[in-house]
Protein backbone atom coordinates (compact mmCIF):
# COMPACT_ATOMS: atom_id res chain seq x y z
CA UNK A 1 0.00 0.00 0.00
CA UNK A 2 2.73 2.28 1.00
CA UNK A 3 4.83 2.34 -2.54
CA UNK A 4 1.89 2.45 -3.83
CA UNK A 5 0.18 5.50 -2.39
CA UNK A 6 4.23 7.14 -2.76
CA UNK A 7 4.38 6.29 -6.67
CA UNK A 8 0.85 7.53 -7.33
CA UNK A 9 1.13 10.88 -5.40
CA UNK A 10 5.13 11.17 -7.48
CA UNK A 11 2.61 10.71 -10.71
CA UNK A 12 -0.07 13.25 -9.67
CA UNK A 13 2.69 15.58 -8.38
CA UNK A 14 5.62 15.52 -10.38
CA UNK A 15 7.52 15.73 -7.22
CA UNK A 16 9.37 13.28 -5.11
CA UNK A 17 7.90 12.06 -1.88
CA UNK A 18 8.86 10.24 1.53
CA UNK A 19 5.72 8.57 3.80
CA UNK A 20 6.24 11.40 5.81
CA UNK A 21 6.34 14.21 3.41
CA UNK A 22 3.66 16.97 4.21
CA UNK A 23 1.44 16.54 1.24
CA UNK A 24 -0.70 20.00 1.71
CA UNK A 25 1.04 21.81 4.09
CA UNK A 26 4.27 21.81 1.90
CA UNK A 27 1.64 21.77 -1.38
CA UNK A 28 3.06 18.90 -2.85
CA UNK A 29 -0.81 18.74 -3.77
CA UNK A 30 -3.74 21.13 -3.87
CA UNK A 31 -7.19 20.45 -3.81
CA UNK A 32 -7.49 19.27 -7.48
CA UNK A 33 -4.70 16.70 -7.27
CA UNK A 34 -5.97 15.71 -3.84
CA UNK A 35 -9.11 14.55 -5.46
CA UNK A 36 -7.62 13.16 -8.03
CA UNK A 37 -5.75 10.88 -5.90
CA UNK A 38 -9.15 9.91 -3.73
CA UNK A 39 -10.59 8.77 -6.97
CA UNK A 40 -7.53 6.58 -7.78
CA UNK A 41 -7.65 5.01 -3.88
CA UNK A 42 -10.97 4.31 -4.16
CA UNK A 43 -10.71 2.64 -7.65
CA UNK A 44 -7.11 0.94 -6.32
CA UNK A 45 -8.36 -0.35 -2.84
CA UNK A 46 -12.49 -1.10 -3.37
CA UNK A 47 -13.43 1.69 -1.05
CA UNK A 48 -15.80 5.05 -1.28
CA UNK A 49 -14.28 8.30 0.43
CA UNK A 50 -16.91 10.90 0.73
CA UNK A 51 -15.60 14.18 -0.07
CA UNK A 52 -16.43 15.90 3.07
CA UNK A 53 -13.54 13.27 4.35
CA UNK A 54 -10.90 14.22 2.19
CA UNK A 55 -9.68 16.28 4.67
CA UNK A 56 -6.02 17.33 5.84
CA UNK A 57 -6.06 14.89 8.63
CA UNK A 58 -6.88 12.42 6.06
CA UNK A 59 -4.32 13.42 3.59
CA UNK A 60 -1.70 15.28 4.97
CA UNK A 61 1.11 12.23 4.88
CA UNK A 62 1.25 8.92 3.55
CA UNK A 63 0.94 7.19 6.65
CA UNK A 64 -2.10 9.26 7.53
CA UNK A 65 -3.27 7.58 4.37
CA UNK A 66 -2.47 4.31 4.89
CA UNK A 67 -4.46 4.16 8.65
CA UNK A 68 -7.28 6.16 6.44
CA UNK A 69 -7.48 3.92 4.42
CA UNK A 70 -6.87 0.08 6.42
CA UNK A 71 -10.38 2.18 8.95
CA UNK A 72 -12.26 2.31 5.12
CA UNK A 73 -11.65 -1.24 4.51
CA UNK A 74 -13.40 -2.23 8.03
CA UNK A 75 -16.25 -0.45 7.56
């Protein structure tokens, strides 16, 4: 999941990325490319993320991700 979520934020963003990498406070990503990347989670990992939960503590680091992610795929 993890080089996963790192290779498809380096395609959206153009820009090199650690798990730990502030993805919107540093603006590796803005809103547009945040979305994007919701839509290809959900399409990759079988889950639905309703916008009002793509949210900074949602999406600010790739871990953050991952454990958003692992709590989609229990409910």
């Amino acid at each position: 999941m993890e080089n996963y979520l790192i290779d498809k934020i380096e395609e959206i963003s153009f820009t090199r990325v650690e798990k730990n990498d502030s993805l919107w406070e540093s603006r590796i990503m803005d809103s547009i490319t945040i979305v994007e990347l919701a839509v290809e989670i959900e399409e990759e990992f079988g889950i639905n993320i309703p916008f009002e939960e793509i949210v900074v503590e949602n999406f600010e680091t790739v871990d953050l991700l991952m454990a958003f992610i692992t709590k989609k795929q229990s409910e």
